[in-house]
PDB file of N, CA and C in Angstrom:
ATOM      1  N   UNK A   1      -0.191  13.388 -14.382  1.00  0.00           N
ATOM      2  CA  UNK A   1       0.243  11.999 -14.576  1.00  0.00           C
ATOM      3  C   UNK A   1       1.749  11.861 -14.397  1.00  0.00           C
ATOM      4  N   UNK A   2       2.083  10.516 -14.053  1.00  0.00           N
ATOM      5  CA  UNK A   2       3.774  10.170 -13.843  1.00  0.00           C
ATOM      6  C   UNK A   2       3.687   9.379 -14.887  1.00  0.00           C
ATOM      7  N   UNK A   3       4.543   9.736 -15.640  1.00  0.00           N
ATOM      8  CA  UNK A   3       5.526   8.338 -16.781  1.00  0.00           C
ATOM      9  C   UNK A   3       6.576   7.396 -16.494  1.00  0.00           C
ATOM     10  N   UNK A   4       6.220   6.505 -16.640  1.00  0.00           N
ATOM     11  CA  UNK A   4       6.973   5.517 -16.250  1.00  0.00           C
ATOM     12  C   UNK A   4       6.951   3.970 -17.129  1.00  0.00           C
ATOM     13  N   UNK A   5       7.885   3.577 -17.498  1.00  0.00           N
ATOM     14  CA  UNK A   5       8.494   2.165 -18.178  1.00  0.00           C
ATOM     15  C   UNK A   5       8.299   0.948 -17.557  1.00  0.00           C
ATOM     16  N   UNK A   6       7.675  -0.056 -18.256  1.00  0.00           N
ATOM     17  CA  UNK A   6       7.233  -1.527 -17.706  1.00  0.00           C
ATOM     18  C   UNK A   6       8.941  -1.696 -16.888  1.00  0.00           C
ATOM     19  N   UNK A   7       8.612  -2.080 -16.155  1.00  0.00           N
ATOM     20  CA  UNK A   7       9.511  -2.855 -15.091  1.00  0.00           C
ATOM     21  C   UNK A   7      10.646  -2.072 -14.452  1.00  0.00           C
ATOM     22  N   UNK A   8      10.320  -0.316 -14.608  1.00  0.00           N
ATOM     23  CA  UNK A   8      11.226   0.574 -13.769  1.00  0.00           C
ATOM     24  C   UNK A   8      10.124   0.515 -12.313  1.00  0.00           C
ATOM     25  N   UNK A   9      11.079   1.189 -11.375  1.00  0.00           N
ATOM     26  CA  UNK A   9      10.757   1.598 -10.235  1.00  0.00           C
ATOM     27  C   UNK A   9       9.927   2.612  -9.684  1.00  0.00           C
ATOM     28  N   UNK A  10       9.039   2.197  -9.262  1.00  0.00           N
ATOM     29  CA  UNK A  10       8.123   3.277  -8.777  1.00  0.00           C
ATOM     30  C   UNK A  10       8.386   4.061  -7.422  1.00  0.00           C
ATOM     31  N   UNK A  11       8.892   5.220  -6.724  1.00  0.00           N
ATOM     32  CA  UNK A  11       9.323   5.102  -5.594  1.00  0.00           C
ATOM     33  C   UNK A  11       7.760   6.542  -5.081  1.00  0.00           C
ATOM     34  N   UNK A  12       7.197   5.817  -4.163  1.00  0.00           N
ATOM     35  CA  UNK A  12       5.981   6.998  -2.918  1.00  0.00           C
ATOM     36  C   UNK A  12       6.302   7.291  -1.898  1.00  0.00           C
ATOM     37  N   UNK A  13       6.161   7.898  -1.585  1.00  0.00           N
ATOM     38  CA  UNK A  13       6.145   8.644  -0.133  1.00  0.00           C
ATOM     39  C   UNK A  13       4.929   9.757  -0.039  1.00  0.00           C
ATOM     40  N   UNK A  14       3.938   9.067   1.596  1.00  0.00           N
ATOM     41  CA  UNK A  14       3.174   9.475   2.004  1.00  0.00           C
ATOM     42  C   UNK A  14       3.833   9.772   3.426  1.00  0.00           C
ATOM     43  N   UNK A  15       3.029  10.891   3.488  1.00  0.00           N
ATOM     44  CA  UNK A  15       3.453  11.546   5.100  1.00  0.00           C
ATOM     45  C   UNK A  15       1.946  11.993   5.584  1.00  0.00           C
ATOM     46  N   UNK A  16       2.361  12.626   6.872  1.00  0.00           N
ATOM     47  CA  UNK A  16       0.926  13.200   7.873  1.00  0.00           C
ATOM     48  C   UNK A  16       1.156  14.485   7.760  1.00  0.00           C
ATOM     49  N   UNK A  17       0.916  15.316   7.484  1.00  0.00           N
ATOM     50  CA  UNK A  17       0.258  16.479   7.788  1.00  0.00           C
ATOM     51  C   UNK A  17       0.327  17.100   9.548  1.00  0.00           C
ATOM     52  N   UNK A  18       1.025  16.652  10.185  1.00  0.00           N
ATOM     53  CA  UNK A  18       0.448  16.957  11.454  1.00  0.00           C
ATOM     54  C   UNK A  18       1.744  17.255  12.560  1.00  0.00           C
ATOM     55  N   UNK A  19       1.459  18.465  13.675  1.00  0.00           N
ATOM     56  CA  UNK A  19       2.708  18.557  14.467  1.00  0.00           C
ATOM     57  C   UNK A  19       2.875  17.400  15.772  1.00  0.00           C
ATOM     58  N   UNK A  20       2.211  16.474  15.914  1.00  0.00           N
ATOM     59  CA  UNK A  20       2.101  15.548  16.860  1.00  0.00           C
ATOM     60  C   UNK A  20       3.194  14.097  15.984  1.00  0.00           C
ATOM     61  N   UNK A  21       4.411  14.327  17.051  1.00  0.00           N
ATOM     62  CA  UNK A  21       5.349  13.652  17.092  1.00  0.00           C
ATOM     63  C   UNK A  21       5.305  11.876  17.572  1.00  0.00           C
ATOM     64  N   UNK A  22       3.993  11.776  18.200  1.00  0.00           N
ATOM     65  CA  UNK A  22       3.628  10.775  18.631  1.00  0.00           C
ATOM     66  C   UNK A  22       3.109   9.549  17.208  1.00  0.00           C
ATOM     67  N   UNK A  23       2.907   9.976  16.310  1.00  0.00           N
ATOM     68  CA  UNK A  23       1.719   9.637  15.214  1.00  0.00           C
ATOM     69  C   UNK A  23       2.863   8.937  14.820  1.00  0.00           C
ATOM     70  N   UNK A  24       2.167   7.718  13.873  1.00  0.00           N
ATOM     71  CA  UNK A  24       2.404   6.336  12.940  1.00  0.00           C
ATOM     72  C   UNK A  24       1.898   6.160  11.852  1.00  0.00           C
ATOM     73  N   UNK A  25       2.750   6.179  10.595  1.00  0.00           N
ATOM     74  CA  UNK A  25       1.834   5.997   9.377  1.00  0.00           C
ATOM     75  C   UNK A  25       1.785   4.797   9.233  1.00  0.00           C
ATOM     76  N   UNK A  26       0.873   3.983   8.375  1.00  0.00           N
ATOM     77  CA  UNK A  26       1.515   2.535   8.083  1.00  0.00           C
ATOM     78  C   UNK A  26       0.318   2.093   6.378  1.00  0.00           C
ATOM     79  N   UNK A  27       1.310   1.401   5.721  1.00  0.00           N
ATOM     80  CA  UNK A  27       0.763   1.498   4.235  1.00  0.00           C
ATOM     81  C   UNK A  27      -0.080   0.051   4.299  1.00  0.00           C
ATOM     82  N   UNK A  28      -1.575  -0.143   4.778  1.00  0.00           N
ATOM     83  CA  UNK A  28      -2.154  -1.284   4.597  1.00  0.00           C
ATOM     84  C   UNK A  28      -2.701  -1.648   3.523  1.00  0.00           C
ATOM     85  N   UNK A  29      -2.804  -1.207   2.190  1.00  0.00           N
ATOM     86  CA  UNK A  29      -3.061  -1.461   0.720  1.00  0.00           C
ATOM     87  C   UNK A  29      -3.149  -0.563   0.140  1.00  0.00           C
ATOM     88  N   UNK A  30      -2.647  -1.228  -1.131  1.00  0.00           N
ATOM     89  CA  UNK A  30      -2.624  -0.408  -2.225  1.00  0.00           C
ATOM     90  C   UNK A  30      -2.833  -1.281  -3.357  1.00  0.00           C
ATOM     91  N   UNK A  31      -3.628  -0.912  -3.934  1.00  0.00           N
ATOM     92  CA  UNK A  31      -4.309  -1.580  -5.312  1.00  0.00           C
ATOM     93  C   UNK A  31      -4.231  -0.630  -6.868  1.00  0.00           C
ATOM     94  N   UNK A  32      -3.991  -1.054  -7.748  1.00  0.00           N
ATOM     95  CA  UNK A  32      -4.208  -0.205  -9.457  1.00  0.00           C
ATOM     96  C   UNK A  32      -4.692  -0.791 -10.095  1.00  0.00           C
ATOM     97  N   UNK A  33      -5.385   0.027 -10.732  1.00  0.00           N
ATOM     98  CA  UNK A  33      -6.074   0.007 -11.737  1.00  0.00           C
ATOM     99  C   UNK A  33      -6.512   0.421 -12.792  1.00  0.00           C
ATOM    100  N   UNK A  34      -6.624   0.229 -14.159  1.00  0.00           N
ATOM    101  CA  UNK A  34      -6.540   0.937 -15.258  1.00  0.00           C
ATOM    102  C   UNK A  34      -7.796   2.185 -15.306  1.00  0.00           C
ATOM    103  N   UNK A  35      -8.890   1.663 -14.220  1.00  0.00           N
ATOM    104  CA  UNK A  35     -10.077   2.408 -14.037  1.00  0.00           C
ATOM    105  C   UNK A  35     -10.389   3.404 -12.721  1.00  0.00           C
ATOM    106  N   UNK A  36     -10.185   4.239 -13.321  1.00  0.00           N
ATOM    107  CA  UNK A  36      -9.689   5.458 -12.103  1.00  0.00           C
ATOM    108  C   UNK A  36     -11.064   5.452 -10.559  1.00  0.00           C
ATOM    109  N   UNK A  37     -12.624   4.960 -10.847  1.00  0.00           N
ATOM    110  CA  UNK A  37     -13.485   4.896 -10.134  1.00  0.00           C
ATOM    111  C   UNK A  37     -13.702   3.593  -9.945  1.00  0.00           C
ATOM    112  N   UNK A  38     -13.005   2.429 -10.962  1.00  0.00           N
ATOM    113  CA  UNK A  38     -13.392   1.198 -10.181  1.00  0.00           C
ATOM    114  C   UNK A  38     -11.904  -0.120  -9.409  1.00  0.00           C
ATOM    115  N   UNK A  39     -11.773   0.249  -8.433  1.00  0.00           N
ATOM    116  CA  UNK A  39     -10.444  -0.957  -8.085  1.00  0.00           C
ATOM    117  C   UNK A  39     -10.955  -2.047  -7.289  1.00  0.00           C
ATOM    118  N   UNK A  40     -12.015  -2.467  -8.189  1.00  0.00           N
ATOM    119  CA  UNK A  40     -12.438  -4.256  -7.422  1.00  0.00           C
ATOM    120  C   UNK A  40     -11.919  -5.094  -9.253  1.00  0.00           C
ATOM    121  N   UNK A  41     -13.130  -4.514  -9.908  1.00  0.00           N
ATOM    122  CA  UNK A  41     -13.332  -5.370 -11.662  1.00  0.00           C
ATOM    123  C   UNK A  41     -12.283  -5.663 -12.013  1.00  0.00           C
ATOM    124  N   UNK A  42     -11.373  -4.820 -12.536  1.00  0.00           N
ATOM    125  CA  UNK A  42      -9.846  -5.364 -13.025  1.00  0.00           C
ATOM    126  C   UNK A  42      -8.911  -4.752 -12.054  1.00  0.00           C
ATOM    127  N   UNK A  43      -8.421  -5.359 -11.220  1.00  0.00           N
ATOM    128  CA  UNK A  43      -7.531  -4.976 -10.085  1.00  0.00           C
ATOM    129  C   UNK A  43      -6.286  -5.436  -9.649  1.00  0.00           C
ATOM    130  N   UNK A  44      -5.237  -4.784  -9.590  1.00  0.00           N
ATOM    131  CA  UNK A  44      -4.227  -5.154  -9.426  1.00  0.00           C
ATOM    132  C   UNK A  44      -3.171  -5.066  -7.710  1.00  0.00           C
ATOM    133  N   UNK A  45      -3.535  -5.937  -6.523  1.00  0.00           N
ATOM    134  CA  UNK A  45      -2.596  -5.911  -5.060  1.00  0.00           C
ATOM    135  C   UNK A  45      -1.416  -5.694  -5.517  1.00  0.00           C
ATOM    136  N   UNK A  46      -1.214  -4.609  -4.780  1.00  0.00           N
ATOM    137  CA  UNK A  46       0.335  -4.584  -4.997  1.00  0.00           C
ATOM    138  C   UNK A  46       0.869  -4.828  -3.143  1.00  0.00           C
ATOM    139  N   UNK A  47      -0.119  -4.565  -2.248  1.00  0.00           N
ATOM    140  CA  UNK A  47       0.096  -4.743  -0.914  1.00  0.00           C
ATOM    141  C   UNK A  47      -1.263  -4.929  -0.437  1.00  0.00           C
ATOM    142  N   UNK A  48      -2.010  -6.140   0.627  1.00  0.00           N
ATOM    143  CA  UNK A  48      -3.491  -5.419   0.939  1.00  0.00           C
ATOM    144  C   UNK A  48      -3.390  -6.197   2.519  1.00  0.00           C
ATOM    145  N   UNK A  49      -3.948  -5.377   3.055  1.00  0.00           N
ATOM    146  CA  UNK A  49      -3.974  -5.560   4.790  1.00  0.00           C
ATOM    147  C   UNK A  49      -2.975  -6.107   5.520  1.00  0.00           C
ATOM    148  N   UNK A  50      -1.601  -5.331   4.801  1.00  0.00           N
ATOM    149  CA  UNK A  50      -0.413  -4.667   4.864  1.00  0.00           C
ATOM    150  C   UNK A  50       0.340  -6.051   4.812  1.00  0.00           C
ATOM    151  N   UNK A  51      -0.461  -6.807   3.893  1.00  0.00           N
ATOM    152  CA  UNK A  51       0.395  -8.304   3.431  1.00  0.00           C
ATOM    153  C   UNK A  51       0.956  -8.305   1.952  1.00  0.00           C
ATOM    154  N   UNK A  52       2.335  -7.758   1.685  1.00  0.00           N
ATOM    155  CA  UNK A  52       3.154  -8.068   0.190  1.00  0.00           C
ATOM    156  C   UNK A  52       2.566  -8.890  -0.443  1.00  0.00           C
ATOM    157  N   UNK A  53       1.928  -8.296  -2.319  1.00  0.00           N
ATOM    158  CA  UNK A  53       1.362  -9.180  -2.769  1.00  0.00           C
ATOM    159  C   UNK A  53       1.839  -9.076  -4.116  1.00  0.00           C
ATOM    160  N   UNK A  54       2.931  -8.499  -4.339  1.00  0.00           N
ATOM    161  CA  UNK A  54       3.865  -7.529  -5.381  1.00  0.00           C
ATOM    162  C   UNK A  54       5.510  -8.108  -5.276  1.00  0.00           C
ATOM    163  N   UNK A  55       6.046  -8.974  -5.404  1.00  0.00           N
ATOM    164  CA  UNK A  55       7.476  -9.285  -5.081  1.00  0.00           C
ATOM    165  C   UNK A  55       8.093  -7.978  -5.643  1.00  0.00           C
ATOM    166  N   UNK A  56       7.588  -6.871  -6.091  1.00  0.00           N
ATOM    167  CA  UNK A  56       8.757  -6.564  -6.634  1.00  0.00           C
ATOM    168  C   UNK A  56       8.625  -4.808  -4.905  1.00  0.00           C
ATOM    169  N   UNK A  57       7.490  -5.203  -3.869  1.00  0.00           N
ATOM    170  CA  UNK A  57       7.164  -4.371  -3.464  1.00  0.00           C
ATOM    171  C   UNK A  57       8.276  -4.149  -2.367  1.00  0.00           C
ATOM    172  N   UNK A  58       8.652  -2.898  -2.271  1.00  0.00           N
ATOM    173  CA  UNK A  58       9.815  -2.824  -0.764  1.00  0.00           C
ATOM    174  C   UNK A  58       9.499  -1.567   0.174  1.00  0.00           C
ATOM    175  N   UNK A  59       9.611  -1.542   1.147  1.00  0.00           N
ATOM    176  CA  UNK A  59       9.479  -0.571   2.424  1.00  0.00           C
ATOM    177  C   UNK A  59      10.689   0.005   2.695  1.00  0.00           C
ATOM    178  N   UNK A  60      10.810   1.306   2.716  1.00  0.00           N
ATOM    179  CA  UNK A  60      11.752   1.671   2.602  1.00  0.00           C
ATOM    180  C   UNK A  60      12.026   2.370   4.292  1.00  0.00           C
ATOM    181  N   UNK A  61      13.254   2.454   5.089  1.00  0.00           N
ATOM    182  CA  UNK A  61      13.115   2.884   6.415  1.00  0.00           C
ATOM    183  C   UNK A  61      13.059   4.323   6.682  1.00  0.00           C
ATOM    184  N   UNK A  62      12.381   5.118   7.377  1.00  0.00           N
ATOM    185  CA  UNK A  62      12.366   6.837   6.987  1.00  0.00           C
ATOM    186  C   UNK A  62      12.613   7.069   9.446  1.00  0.00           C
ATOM    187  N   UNK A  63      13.685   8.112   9.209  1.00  0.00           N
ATOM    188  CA  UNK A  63      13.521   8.254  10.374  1.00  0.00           C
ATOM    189  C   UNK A  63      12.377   9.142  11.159  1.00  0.00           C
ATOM    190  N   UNK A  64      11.338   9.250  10.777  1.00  0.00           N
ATOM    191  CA  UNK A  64      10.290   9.817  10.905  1.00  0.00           C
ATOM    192  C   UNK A  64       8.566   9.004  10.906  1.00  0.00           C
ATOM    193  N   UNK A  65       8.876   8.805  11.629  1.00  0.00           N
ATOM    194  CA  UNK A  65       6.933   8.011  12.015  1.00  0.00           C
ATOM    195  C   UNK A  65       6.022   8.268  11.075  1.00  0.00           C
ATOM    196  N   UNK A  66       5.808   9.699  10.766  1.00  0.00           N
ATOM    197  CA  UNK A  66       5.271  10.318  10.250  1.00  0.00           C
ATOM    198  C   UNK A  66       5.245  10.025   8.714  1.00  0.00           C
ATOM    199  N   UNK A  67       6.212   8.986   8.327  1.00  0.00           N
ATOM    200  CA  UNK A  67       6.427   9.277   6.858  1.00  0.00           C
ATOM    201  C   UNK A  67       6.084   7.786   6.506  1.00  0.00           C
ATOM    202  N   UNK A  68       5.577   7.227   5.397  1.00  0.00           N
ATOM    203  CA  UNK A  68       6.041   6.069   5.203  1.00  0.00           C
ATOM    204  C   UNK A  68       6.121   5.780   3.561  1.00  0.00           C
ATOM    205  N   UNK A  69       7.477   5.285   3.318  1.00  0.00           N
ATOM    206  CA  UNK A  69       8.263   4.889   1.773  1.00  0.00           C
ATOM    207  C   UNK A  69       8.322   3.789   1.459  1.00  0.00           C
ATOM    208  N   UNK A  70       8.062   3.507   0.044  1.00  0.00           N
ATOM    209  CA  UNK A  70       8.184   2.223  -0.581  1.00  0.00           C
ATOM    210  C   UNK A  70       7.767   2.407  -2.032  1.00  0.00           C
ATOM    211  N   UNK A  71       8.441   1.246  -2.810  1.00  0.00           N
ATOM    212  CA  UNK A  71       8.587   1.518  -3.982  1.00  0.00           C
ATOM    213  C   UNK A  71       8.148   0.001  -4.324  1.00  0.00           C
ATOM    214  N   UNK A  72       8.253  -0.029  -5.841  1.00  0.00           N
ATOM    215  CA  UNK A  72       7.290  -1.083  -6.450  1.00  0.00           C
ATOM    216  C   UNK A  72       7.800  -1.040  -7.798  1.00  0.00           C
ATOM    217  N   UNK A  73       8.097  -2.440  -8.918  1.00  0.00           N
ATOM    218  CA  UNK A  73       8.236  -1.894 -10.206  1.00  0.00           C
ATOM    219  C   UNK A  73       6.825  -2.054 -11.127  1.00  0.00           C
ATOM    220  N   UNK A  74       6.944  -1.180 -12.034  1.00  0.00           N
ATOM    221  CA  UNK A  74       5.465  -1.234 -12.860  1.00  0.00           C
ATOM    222  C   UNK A  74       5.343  -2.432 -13.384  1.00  0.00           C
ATOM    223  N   UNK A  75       3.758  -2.648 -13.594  1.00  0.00           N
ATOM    224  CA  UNK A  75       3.832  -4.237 -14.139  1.00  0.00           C
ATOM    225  C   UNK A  75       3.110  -3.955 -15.173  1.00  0.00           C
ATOM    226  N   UNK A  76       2.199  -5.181 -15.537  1.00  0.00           N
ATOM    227  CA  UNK A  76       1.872  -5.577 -16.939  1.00  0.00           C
ATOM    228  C   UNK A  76       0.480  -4.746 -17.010  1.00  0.00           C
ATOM    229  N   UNK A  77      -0.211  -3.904 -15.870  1.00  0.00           N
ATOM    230  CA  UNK A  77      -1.333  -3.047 -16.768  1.00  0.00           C
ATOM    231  C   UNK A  77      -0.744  -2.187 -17.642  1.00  0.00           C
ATOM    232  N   UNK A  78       0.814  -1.570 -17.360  1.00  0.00           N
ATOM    233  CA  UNK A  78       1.076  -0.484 -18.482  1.00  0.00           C
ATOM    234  C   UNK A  78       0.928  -1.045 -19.785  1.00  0.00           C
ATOM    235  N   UNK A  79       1.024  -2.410 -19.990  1.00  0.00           N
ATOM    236  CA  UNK A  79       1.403  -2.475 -21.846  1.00  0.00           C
ATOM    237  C   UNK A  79       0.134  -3.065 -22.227  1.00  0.00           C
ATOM    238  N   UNK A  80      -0.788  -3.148 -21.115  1.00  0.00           N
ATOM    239  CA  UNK A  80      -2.313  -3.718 -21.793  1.00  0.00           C
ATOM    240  C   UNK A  80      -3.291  -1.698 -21.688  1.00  0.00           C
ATOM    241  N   UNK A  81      -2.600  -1.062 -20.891  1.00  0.00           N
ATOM    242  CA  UNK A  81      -3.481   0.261 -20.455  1.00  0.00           C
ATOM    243  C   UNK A  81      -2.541   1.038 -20.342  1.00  0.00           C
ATOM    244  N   UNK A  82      -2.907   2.500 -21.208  1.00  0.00           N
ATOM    245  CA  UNK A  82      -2.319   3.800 -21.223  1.00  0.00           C
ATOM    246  C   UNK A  82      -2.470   4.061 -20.342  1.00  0.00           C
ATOM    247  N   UNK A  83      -3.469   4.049 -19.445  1.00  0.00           N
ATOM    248  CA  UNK A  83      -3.238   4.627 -17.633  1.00  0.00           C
ATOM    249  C   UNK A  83      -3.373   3.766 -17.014  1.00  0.00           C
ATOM    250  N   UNK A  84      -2.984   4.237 -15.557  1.00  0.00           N
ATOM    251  CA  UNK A  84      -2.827   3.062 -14.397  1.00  0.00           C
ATOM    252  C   UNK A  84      -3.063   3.912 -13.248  1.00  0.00           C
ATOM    253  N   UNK A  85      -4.058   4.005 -12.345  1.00  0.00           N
ATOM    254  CA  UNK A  85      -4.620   4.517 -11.085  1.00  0.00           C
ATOM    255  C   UNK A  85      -3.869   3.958 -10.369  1.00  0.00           C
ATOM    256  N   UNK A  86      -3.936   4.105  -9.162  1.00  0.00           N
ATOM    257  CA  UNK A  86      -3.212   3.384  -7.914  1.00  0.00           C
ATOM    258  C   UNK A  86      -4.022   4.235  -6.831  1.00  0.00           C
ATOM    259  N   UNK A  87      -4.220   3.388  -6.176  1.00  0.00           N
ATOM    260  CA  UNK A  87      -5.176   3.941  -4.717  1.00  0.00           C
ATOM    261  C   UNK A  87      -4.348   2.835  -3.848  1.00  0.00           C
ATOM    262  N   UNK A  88      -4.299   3.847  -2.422  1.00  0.00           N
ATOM    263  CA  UNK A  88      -3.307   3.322  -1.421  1.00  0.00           C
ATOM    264  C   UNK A  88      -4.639   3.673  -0.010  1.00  0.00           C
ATOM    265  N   UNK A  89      -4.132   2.893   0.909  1.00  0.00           N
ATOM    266  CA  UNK A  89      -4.902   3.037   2.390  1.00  0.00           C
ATOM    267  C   UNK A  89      -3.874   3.216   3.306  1.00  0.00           C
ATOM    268  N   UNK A  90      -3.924   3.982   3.890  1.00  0.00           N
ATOM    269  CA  UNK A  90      -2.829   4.319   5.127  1.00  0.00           C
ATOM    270  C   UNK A  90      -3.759   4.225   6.255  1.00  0.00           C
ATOM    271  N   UNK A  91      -3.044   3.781   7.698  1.00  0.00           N
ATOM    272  CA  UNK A  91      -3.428   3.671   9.210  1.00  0.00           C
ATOM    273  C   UNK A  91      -2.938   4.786   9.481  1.00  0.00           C
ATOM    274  N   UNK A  92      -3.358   5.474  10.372  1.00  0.00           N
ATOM    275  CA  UNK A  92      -2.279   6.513  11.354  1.00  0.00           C
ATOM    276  C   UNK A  92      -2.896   5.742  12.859  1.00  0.00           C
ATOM    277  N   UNK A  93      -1.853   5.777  13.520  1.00  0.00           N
ATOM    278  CA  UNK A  93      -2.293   5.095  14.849  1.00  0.00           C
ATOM    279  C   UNK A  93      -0.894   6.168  15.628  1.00  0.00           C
ATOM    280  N   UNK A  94      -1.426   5.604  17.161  1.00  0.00           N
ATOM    281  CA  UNK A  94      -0.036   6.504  18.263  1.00  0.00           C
ATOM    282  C   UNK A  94       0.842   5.126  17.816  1.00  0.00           C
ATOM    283  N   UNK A  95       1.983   6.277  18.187  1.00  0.00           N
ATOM    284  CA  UNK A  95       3.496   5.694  18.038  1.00  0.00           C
ATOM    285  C   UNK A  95       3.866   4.683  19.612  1.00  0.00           C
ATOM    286  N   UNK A  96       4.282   3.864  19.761  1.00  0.00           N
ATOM    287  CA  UNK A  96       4.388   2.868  20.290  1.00  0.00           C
ATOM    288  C   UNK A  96       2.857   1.945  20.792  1.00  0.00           C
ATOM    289  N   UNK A  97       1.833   2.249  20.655  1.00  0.00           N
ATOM    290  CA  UNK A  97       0.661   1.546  21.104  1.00  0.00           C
ATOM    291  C   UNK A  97       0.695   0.291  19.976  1.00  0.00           C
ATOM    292  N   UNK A  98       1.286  -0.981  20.669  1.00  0.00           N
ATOM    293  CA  UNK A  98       1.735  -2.165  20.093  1.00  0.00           C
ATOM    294  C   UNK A  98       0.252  -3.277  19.316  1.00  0.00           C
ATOM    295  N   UNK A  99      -0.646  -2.452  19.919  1.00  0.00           N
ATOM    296  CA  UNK A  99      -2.391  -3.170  19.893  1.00  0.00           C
ATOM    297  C   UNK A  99      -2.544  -2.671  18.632  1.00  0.00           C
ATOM    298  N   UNK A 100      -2.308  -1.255  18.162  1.00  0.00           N
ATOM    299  CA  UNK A 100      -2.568  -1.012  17.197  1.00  0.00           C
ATOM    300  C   UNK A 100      -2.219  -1.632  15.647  1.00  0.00           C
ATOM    301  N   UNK A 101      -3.656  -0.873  15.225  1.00  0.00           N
ATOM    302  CA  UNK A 101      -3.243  -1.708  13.587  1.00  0.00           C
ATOM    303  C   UNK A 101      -1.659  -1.497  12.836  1.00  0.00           C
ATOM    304  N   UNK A 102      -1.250  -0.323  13.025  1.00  0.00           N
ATOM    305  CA  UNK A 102       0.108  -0.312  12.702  1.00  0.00           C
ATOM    306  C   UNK A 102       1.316  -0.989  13.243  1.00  0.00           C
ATOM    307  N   UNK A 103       1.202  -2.016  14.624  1.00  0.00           N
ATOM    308  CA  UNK A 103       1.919  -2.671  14.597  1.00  0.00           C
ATOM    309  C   UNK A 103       2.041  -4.036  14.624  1.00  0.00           C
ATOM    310  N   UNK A 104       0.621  -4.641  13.851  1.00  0.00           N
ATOM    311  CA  UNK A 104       0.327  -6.124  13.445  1.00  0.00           C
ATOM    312  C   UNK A 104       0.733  -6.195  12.538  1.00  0.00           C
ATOM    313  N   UNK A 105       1.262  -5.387  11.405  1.00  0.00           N
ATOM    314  CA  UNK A 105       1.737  -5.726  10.219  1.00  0.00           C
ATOM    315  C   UNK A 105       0.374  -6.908   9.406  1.00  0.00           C
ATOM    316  N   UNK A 106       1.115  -7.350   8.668  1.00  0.00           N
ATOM    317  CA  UNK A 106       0.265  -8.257   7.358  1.00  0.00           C
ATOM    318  C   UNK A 106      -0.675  -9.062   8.239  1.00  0.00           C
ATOM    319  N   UNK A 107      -2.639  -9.027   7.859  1.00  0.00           N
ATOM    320  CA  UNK A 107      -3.145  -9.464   8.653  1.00  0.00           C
ATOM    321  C   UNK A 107      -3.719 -10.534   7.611  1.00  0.00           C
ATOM    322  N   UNK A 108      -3.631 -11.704   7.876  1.00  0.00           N
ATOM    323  CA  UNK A 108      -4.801 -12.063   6.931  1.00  0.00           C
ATOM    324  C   UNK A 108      -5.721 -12.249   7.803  1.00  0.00           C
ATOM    325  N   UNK A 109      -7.101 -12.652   6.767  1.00  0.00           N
ATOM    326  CA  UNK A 109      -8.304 -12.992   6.942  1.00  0.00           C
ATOM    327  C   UNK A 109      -8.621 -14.676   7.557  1.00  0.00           C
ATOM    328  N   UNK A 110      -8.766 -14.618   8.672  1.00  0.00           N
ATOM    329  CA  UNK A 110      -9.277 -16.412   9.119  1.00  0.00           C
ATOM    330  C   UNK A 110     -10.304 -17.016   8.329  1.00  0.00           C
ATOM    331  N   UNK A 111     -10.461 -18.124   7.923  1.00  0.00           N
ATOM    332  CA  UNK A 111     -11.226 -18.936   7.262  1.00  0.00           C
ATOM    333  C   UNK A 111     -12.491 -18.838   8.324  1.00  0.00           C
ATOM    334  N   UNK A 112     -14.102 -19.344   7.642  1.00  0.00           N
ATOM    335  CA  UNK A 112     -15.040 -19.144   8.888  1.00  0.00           C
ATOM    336  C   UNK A 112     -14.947 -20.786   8.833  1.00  0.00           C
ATOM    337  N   UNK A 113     -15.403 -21.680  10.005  1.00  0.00           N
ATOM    338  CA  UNK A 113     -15.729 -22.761   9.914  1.00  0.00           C
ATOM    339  C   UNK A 113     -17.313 -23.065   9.575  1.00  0.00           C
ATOM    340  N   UNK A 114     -16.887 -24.151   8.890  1.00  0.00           N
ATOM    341  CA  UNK A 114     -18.630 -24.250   8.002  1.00  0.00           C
ATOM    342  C   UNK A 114     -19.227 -25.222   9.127  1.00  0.00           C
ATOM    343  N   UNK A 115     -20.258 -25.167   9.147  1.00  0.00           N
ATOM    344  CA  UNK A 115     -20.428 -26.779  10.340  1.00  0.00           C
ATOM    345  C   UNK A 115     -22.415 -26.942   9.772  1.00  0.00           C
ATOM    346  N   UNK A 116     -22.472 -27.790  10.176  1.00  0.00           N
ATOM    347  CA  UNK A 116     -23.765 -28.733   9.730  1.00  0.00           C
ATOM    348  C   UNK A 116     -24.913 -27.409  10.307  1.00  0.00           C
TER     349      UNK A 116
END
């Protein structure tokens, strides 16, 4: 476990594993939760389909593709819950392929149209 104080800074860093210089990480959600197997019931966006849903959330710049940083301050599950899960989703896509999910950034979801 990490310890940490309502409204300090959380700082992550995820990387790849891998010698291919070409590769792209990119952080498309991350959700917490006080319940380590469930992050729908009581759930907390802190980023989801790589759209900021956390003001306090920031991206940090890493000269490496491979890496991707950002930090967040803790919020209000710590003082309702002794623990706090956090589950994150990363893309890896090739490095400049502009189609890819890593370089649409924040996607939302289109409304469906209802019709008769």
């Amino acid at each position: 476990p990490y310890y940490i104080d309502l409204n300090q800074n959380l700082y992550l860093q995820a990387y790849l594993h891998s010698s291919d210089p070409n590769l792209i990480v990119f952080v498309d959600t991350c959700v917490a939760s006080p319940d380590p197997h469930d992050f729908n019931t009581l759930a907390y966006n802190i980023i989801k389909n790589g759209c900021v849903k956390d003001p306090s959330y920031v991206t940090y710049y890493s000269p490496y593709s491979h890496f991707a940083r950002f930090k967040f301050n803790a919020f209000e599950f710590i003082s309702r819950h002794t623990l706090v899960y956090l589950q994150c989703e990363l893309v890896v896509c090739r490095l400049g392929d502009y189609s890819s999910r890593c370089y649409r950034g924040c996607v939302s979801r289109s409304k469906r149209d209802t019709s008769s």
